[in-house]
Structures are given as structure tokens and as C-alpha cells.
PDB file of N, CA and C in Angstrom:
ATOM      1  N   UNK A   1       0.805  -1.200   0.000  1.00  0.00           N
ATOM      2  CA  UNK A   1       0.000   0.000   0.000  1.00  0.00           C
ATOM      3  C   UNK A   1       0.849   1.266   0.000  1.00  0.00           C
ATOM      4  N   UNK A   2       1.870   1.050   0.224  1.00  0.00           N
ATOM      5  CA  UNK A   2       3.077   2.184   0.347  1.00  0.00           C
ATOM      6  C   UNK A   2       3.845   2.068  -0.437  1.00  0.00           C
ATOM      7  N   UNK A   3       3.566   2.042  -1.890  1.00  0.00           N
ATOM      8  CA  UNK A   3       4.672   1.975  -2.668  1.00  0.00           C
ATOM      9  C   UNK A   3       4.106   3.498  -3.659  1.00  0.00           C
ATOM     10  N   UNK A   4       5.253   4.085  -3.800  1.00  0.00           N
ATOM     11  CA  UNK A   4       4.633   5.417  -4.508  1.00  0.00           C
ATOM     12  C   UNK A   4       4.584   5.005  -5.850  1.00  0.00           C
ATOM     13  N   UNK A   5       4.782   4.254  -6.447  1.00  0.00           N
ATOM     14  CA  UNK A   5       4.656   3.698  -8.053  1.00  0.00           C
ATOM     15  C   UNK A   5       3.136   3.756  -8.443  1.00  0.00           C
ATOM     16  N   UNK A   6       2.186   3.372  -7.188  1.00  0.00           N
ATOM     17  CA  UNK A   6       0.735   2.976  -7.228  1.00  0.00           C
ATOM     18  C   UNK A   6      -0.050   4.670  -7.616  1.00  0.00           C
ATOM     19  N   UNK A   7       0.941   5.513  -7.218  1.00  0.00           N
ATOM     20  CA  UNK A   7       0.104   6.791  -7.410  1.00  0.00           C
ATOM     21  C   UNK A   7       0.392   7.391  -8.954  1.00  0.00           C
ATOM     22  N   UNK A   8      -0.792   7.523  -9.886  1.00  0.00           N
ATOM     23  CA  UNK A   8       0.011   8.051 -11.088  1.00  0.00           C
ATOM     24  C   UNK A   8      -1.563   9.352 -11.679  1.00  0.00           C
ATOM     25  N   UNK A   9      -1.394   9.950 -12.225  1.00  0.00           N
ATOM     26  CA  UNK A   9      -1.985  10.469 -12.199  1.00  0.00           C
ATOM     27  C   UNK A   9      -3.613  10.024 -13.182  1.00  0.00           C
ATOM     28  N   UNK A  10      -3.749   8.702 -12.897  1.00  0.00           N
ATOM     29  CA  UNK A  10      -5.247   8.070 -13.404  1.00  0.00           C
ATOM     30  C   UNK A  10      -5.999   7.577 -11.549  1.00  0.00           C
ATOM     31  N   UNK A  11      -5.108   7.705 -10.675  1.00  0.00           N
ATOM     32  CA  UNK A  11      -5.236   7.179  -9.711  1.00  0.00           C
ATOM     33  C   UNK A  11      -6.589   8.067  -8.498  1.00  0.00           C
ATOM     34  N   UNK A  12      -7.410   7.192  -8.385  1.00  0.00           N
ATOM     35  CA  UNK A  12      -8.443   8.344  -7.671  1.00  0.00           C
ATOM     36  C   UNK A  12      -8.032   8.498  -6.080  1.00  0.00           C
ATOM     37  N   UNK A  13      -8.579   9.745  -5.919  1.00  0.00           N
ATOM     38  CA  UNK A  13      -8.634   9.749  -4.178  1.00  0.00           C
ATOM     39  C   UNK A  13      -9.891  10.415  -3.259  1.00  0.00           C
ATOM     40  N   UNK A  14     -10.103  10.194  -2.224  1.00  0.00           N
ATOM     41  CA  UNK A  14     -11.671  10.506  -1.212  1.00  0.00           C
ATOM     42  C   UNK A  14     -10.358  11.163  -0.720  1.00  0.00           C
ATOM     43  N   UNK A  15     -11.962  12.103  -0.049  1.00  0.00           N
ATOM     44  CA  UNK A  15     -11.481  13.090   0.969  1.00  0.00           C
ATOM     45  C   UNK A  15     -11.661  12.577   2.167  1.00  0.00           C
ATOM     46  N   UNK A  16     -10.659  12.183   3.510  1.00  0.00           N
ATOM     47  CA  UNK A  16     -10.887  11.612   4.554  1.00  0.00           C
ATOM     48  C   UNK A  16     -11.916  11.722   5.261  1.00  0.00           C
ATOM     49  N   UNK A  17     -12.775  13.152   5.010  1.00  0.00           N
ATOM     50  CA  UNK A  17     -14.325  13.059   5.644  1.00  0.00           C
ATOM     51  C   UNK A  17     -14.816  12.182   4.939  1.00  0.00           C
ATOM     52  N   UNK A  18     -14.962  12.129   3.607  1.00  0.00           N
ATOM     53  CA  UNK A  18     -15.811  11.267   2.639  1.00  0.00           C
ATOM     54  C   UNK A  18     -15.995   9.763   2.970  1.00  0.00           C
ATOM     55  N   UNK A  19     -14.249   9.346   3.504  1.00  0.00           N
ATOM     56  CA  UNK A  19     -14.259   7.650   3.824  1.00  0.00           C
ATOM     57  C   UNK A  19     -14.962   7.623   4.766  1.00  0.00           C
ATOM     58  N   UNK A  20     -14.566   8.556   6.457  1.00  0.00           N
ATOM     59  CA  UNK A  20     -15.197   8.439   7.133  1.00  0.00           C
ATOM     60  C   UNK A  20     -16.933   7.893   7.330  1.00  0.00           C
ATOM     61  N   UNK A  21     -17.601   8.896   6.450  1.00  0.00           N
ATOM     62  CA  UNK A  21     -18.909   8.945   6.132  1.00  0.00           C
ATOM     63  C   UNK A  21     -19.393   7.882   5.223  1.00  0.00           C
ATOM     64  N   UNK A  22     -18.763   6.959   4.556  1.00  0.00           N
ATOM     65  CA  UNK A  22     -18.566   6.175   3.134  1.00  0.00           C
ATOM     66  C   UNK A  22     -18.346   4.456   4.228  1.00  0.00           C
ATOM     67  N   UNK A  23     -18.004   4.569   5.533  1.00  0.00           N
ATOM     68  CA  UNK A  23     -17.720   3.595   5.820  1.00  0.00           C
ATOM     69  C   UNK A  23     -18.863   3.678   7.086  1.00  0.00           C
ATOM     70  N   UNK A  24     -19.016   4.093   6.996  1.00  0.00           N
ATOM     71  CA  UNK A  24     -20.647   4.229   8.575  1.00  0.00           C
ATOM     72  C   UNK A  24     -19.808   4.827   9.697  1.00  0.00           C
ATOM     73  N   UNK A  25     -18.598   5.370   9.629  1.00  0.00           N
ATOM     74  CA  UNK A  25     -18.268   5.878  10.857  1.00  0.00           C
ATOM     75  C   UNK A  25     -18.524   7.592  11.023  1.00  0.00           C
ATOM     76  N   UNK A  26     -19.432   7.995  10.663  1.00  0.00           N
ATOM     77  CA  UNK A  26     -20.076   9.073  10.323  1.00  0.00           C
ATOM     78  C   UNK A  26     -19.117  10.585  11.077  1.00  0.00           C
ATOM     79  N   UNK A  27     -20.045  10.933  11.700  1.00  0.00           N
ATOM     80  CA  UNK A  27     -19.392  12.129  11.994  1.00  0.00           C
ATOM     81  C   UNK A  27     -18.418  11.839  13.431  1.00  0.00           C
ATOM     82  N   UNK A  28     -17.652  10.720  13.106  1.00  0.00           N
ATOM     83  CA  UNK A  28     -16.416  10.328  14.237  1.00  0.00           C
ATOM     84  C   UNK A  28     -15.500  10.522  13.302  1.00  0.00           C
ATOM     85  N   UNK A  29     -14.686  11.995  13.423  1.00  0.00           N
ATOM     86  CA  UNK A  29     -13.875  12.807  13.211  1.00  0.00           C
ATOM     87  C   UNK A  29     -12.317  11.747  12.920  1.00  0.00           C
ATOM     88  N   UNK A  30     -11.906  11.437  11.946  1.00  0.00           N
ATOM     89  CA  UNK A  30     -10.678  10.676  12.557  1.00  0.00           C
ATOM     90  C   UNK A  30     -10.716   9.122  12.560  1.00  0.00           C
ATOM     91  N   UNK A  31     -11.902   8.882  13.027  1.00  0.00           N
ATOM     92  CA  UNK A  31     -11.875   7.224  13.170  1.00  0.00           C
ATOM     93  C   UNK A  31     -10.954   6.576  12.033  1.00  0.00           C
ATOM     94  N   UNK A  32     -11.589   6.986  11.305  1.00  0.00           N
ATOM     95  CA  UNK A  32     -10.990   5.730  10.101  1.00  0.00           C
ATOM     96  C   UNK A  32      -9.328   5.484  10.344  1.00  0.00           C
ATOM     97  N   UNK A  33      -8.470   6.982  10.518  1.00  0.00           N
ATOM     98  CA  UNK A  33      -7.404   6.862  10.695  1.00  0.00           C
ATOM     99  C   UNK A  33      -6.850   5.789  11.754  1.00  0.00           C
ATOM    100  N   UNK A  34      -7.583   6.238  13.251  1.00  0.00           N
ATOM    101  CA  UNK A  34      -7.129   5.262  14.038  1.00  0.00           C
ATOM    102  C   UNK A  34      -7.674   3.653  14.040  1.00  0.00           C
ATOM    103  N   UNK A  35      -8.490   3.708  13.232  1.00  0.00           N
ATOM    104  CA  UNK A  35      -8.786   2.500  13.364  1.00  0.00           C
ATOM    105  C   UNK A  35      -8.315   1.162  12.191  1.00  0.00           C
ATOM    106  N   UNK A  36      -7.517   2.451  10.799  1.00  0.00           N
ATOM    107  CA  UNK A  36      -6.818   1.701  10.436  1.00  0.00           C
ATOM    108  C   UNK A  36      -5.280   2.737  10.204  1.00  0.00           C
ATOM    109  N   UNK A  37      -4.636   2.853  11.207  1.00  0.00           N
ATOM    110  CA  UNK A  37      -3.024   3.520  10.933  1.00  0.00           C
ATOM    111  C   UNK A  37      -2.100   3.559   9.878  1.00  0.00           C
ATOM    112  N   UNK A  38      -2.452   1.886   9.107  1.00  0.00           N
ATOM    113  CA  UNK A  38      -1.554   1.308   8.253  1.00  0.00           C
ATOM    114  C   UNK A  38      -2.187   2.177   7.061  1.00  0.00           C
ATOM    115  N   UNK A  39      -3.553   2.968   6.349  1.00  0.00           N
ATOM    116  CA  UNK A  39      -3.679   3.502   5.375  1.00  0.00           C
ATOM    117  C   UNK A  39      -2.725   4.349   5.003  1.00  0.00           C
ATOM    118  N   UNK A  40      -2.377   4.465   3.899  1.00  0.00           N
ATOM    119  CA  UNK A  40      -1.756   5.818   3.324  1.00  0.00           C
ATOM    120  C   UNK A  40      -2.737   7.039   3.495  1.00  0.00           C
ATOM    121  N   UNK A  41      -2.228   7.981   4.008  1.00  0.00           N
ATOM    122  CA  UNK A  41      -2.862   9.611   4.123  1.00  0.00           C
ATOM    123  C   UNK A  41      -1.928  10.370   3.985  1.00  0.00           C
ATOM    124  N   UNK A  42      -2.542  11.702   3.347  1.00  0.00           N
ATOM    125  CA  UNK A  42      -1.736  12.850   2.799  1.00  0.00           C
ATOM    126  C   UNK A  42      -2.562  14.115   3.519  1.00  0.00           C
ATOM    127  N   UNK A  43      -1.691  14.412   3.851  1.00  0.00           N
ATOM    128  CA  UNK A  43      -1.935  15.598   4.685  1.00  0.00           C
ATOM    129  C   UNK A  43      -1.909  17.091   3.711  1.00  0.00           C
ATOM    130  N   UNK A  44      -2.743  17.347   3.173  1.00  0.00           N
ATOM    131  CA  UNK A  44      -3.087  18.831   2.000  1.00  0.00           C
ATOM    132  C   UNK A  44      -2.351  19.787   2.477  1.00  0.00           C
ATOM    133  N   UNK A  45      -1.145  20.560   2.355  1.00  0.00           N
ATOM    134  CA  UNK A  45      -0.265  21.879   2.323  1.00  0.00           C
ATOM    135  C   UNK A  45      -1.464  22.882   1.774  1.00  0.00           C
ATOM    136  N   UNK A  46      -1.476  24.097   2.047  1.00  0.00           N
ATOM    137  CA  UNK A  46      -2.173  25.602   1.829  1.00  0.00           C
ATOM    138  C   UNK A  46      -2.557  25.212  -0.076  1.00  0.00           C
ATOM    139  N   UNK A  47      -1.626  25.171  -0.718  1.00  0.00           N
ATOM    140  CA  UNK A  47      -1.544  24.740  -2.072  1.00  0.00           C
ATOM    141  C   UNK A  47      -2.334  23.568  -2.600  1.00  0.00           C
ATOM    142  N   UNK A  48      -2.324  22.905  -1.719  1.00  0.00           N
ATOM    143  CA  UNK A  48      -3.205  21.837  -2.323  1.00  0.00           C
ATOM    144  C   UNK A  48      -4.516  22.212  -1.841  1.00  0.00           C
ATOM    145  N   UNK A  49      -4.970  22.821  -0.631  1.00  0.00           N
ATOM    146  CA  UNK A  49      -6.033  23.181  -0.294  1.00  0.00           C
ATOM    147  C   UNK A  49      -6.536  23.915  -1.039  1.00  0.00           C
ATOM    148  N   UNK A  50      -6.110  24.981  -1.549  1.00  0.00           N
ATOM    149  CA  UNK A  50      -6.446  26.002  -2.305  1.00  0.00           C
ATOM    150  C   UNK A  50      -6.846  24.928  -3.677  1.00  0.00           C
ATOM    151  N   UNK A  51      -6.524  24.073  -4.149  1.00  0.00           N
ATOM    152  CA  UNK A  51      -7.149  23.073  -5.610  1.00  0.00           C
ATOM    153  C   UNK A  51      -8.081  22.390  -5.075  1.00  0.00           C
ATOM    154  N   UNK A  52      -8.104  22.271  -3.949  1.00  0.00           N
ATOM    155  CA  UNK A  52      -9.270  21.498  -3.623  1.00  0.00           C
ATOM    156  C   UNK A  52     -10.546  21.959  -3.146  1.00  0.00           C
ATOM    157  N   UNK A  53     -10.544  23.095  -3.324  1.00  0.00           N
ATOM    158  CA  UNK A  53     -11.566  24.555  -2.960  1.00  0.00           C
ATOM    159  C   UNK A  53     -12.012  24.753  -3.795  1.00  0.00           C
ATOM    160  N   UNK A  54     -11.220  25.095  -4.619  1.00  0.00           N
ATOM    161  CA  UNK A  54     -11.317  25.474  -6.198  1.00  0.00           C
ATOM    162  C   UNK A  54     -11.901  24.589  -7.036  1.00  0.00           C
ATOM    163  N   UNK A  55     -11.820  23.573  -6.497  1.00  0.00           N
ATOM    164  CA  UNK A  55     -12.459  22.369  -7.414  1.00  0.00           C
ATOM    165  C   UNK A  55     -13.286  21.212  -6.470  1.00  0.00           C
ATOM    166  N   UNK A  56     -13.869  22.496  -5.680  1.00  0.00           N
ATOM    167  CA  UNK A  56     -15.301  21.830  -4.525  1.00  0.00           C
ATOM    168  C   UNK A  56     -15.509  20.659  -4.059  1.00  0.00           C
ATOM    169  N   UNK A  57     -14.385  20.250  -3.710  1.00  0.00           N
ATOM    170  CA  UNK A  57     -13.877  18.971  -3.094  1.00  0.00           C
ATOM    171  C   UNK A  57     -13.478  19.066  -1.405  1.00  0.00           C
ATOM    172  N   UNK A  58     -13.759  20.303  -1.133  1.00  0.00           N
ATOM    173  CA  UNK A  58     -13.885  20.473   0.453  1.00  0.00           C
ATOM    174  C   UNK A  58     -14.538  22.461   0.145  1.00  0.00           C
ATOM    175  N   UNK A  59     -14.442  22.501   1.436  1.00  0.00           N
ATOM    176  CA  UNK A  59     -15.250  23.744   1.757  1.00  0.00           C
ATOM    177  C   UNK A  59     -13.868  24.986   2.135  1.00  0.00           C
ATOM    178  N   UNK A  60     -13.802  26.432   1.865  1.00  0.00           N
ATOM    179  CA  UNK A  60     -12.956  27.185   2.175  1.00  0.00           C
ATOM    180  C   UNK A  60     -12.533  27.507   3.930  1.00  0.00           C
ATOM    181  N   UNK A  61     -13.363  27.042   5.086  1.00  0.00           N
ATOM    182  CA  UNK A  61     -13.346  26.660   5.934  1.00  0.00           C
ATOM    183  C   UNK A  61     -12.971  25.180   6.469  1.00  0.00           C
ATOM    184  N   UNK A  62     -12.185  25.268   7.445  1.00  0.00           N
ATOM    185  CA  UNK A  62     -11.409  23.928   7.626  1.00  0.00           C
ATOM    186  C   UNK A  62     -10.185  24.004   7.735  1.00  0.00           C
ATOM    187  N   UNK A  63      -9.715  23.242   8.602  1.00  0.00           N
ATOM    188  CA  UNK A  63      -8.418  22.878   9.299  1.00  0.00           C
ATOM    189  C   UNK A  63      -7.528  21.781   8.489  1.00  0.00           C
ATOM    190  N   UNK A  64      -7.132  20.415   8.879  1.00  0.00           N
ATOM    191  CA  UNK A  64      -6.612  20.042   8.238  1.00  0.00           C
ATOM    192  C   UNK A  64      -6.451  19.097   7.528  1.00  0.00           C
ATOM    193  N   UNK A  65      -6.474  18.804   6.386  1.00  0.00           N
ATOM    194  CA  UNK A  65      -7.396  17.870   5.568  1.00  0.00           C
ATOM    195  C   UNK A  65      -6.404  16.737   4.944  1.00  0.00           C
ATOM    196  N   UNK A  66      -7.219  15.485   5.013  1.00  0.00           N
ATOM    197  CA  UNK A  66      -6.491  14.254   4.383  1.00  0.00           C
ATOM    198  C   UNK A  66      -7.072  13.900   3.300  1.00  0.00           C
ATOM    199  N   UNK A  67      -6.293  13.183   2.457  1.00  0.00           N
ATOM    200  CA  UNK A  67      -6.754  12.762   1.104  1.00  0.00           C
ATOM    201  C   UNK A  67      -6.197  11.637   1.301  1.00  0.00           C
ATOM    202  N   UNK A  68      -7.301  10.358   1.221  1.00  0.00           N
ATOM    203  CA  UNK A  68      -6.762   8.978   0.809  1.00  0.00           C
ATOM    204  C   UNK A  68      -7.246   8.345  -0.211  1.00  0.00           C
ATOM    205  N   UNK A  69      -6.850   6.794  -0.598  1.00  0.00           N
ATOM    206  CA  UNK A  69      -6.440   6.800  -1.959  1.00  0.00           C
ATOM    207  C   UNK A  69      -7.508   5.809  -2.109  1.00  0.00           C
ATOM    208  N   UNK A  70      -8.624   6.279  -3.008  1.00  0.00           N
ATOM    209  CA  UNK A  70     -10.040   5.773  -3.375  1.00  0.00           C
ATOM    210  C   UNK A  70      -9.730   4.167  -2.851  1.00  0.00           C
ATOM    211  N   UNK A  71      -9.042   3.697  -3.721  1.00  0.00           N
ATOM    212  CA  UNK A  71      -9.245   1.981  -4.207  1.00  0.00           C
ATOM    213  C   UNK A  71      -8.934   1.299  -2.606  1.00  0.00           C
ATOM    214  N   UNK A  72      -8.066   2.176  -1.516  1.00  0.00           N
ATOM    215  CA  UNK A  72      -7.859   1.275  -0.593  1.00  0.00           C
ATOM    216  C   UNK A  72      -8.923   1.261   0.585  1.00  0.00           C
ATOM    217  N   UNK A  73      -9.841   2.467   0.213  1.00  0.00           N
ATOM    218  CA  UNK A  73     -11.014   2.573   1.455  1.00  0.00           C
ATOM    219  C   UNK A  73     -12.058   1.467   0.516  1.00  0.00           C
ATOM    220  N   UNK A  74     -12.300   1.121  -0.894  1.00  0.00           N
ATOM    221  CA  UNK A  74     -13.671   0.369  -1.479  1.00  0.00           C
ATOM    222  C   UNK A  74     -12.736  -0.880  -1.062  1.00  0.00           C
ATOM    223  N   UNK A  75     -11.652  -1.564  -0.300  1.00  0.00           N
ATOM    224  CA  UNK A  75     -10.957  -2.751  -0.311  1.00  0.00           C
ATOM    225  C   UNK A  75     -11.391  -2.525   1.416  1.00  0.00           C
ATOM    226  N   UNK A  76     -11.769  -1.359   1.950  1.00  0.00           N
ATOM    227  CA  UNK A  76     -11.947  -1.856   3.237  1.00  0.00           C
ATOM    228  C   UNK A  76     -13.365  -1.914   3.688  1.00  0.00           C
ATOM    229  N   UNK A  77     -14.308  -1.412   2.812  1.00  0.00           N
ATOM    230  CA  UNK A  77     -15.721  -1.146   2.752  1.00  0.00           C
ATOM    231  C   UNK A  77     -16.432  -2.395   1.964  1.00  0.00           C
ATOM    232  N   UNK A  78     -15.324  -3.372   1.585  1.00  0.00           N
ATOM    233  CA  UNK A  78     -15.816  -5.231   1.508  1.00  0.00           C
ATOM    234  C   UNK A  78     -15.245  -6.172   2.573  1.00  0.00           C
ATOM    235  N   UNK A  79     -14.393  -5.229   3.488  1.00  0.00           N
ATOM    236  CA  UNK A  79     -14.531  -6.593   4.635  1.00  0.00           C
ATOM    237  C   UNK A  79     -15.284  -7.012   5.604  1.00  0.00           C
ATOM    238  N   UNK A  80     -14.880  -7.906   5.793  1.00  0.00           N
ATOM    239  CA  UNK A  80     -16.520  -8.424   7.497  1.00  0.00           C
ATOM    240  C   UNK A  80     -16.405  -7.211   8.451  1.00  0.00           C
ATOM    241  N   UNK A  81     -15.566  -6.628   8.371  1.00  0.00           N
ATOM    242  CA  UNK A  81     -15.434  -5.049   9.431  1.00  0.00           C
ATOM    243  C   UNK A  81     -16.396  -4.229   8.779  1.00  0.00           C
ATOM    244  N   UNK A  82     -16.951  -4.166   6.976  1.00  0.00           N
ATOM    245  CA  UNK A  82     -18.020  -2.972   7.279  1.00  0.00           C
ATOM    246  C   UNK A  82     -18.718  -3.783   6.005  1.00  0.00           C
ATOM    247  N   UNK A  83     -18.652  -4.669   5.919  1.00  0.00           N
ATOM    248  CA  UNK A  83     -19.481  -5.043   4.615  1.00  0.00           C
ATOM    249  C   UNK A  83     -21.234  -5.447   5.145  1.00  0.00           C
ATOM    250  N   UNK A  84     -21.688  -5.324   6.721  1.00  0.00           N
ATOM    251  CA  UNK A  84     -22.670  -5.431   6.935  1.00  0.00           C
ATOM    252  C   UNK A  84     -23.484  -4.517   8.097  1.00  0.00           C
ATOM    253  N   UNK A  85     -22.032  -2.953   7.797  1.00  0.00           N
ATOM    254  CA  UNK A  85     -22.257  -2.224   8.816  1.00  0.00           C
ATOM    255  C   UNK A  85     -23.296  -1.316   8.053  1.00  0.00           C
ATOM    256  N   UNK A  86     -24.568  -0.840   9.314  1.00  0.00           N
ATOM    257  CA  UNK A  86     -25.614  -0.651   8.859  1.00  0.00           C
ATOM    258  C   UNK A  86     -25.256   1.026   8.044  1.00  0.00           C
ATOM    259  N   UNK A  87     -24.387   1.756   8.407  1.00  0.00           N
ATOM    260  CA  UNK A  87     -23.930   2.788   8.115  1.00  0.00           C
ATOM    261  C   UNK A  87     -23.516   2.916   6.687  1.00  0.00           C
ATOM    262  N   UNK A  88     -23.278   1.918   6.513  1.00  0.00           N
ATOM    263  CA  UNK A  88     -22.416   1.867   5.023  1.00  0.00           C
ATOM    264  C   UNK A  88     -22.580   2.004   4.092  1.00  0.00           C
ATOM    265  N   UNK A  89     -22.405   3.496   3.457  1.00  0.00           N
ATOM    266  CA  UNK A  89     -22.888   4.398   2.486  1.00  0.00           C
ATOM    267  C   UNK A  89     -22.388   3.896   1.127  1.00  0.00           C
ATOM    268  N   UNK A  90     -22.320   2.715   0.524  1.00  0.00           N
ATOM    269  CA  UNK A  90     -20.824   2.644  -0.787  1.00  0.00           C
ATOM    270  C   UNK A  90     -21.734   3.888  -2.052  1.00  0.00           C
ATOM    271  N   UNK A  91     -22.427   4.516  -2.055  1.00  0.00           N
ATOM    272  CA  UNK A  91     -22.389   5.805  -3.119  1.00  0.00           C
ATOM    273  C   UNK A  91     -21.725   6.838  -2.655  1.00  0.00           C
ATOM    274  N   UNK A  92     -20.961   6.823  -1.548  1.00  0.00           N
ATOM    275  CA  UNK A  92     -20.717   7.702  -1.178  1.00  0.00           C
ATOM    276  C   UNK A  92     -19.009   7.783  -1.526  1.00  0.00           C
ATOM    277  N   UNK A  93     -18.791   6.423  -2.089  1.00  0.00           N
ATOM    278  CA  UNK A  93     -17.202   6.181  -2.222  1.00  0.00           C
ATOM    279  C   UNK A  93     -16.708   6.767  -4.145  1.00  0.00           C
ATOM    280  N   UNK A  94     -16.812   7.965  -3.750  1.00  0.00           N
ATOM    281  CA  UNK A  94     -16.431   8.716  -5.270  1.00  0.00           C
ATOM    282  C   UNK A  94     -15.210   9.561  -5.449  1.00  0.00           C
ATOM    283  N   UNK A  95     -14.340   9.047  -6.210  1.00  0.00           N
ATOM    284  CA  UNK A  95     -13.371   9.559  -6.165  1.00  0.00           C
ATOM    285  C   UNK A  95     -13.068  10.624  -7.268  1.00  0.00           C
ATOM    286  N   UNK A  96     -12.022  11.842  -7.079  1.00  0.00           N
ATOM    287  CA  UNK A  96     -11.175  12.903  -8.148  1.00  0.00           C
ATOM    288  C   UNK A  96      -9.501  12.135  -8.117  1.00  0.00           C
ATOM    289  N   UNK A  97      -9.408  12.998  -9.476  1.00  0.00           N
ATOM    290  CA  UNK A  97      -7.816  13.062  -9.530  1.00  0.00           C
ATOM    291  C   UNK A  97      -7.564  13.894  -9.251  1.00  0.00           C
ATOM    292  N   UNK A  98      -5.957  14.347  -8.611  1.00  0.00           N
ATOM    293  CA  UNK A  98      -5.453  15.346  -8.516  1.00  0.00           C
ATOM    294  C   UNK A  98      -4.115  16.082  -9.626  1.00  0.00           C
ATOM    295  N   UNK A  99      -4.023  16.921  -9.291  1.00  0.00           N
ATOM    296  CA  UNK A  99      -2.501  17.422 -10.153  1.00  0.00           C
ATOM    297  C   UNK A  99      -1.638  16.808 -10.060  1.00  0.00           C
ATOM    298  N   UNK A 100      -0.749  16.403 -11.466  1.00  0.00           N
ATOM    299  CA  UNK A 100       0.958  15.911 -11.032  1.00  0.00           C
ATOM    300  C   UNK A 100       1.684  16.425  -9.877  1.00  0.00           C
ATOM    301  N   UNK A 101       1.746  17.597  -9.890  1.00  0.00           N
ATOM    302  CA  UNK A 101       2.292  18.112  -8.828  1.00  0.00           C
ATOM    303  C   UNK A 101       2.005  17.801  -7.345  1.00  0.00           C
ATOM    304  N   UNK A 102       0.228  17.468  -7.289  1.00  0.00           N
ATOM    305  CA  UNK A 102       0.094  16.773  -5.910  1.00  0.00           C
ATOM    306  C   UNK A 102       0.520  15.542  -6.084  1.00  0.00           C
ATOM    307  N   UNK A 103       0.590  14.380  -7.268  1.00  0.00           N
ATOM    308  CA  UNK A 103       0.783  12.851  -7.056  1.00  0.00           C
ATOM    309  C   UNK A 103       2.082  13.036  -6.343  1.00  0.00           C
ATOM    310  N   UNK A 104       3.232  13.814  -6.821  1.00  0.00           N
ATOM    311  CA  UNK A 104       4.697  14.151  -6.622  1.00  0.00           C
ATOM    312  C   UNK A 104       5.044  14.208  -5.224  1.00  0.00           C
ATOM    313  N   UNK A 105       4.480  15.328  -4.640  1.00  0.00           N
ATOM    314  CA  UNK A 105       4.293  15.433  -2.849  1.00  0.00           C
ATOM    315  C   UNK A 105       3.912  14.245  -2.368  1.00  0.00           C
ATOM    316  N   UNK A 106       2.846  13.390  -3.012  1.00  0.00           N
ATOM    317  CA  UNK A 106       2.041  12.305  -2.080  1.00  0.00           C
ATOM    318  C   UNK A 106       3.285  11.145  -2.121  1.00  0.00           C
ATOM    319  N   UNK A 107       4.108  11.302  -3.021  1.00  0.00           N
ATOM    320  CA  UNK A 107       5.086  10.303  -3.635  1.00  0.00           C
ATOM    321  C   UNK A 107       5.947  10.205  -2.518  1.00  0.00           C
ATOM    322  N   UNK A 108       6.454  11.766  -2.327  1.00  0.00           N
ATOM    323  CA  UNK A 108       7.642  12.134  -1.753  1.00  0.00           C
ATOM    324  C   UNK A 108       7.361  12.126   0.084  1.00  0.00           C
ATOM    325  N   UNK A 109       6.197  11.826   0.417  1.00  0.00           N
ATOM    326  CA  UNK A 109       5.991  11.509   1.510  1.00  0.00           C
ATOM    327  C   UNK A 109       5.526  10.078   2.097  1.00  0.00           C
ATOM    328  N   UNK A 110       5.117   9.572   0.818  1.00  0.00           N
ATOM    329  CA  UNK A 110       5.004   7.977   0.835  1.00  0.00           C
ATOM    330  C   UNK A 110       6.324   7.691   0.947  1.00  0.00           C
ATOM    331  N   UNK A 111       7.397   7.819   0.242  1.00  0.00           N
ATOM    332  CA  UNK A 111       8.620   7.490   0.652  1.00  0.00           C
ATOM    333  C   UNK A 111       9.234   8.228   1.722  1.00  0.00           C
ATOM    334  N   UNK A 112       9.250   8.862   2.189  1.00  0.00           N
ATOM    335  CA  UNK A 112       9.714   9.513   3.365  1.00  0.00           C
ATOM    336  C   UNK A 112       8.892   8.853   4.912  1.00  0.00           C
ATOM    337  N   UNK A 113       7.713   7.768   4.611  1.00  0.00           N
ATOM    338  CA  UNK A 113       7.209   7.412   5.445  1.00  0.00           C
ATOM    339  C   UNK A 113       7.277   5.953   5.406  1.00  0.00           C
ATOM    340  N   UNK A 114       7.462   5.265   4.762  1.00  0.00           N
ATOM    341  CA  UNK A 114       7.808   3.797   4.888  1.00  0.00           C
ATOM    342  C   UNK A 114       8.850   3.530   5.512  1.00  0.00           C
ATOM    343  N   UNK A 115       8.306   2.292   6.185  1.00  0.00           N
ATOM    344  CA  UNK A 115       8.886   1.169   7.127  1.00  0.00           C
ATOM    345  C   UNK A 115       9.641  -0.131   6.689  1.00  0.00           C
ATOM    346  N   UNK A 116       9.940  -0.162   5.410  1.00  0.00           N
ATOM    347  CA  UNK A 116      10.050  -1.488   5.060  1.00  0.00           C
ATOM    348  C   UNK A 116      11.513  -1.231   4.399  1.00  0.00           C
TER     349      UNK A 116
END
């Protein structure tokens, strides 16, 4: 899941509220993160926020925003952990692309964050 090769720019991504809400853990701020650590998340710089405003994928209000990577939240929204949780929105799992320039950052921190 941490290999930056996987990110190219055909590659979709949710907005970490979106999984949240997409997996029945609704307005529990965060959950998804702690409840799975091992996801890849990207933490949006001013610059990327500003494209993602711009292209109404979050709101101009707001703190600090994650982007994770479509295909690995619809791989966790089929396991026995939420495939019969009553919450479980799957229209809600819609993903954008972003700019080269963001795949590049997401790259350069995927590698700057692996363990292996």
C-alpha cells in the first residue's frame, strides 16, 4: 500500500471526511485513521487546499485535511469489518484526480514514510 509507483496520475482519491462517512463511521472525526493507521494519508499543504476549494472537493473553511487513496477505502468497505455495517454508504465512495504536482508530494511523503 506504500509503494509510490501505485500513485500516477489516473489514480483516484476521497477526501478523509468522505471515507469516514462512506464507511458508517459518520461524523467520528478521525476514526478511520485510528482504526486503520496502516492507510496511506496525505496531509493537504495551503496549495493543495487552495485546488481542492477550487475544485469543490472540500469547503474554504477547515483545518486540516487528508486525502486517501479511493481503491484502498472500497478494499476496506468489503470486509466483514463494514461489509454489513448498517452505516455503510458505498455511493458515497467517489473519487477525483489530482494534479501531477500533488501525485509528486504524495510520492515524496510515501517514501519519506515507509517502514520497510
Amino acid at each position: 500500500q506504500w509503494n509510490p509507483k501505485r500513485l500516477t496520475a489516473e489514480t483516484e482519491f476521497i477526501m478523509g471526511s468522505k471515507a469516514n462517512k462512506a464507511l458508517g463511521l459518520g461524523a467520528t472525526r478521525g476514526r478511520v485513521y485510528m482504526k486503520h493507521p496502516d492507510l496511506f494519508k496525505y496531509t493537504s499543504d495551503q496549495d493543495d487546499k487552495q485546488w481542492l476549494v477550487e475544485n469543490r472537493y472540500m469547503s474554504a473553511t477547515g483545518g486540516k485535511t487528508y486525502i486517501l487513496i479511493l481503491d484502498d477505502i472500497r478494499e476496506l468497505a468489503h470486509t466483514d469489518e463494514y461489509r454489513d455495517c448498517p452505516g455503510l454508504a458505498l455511493n458515497e465512495l467517489v473519487g477525483f484526480t489530482v494534479p501531477i504536482r500533488m501525485i509528486k508530494k504524495m510520492q515524496d511523503h510515501m517514501n519519506s514514510q515507509r517502514t520497510d
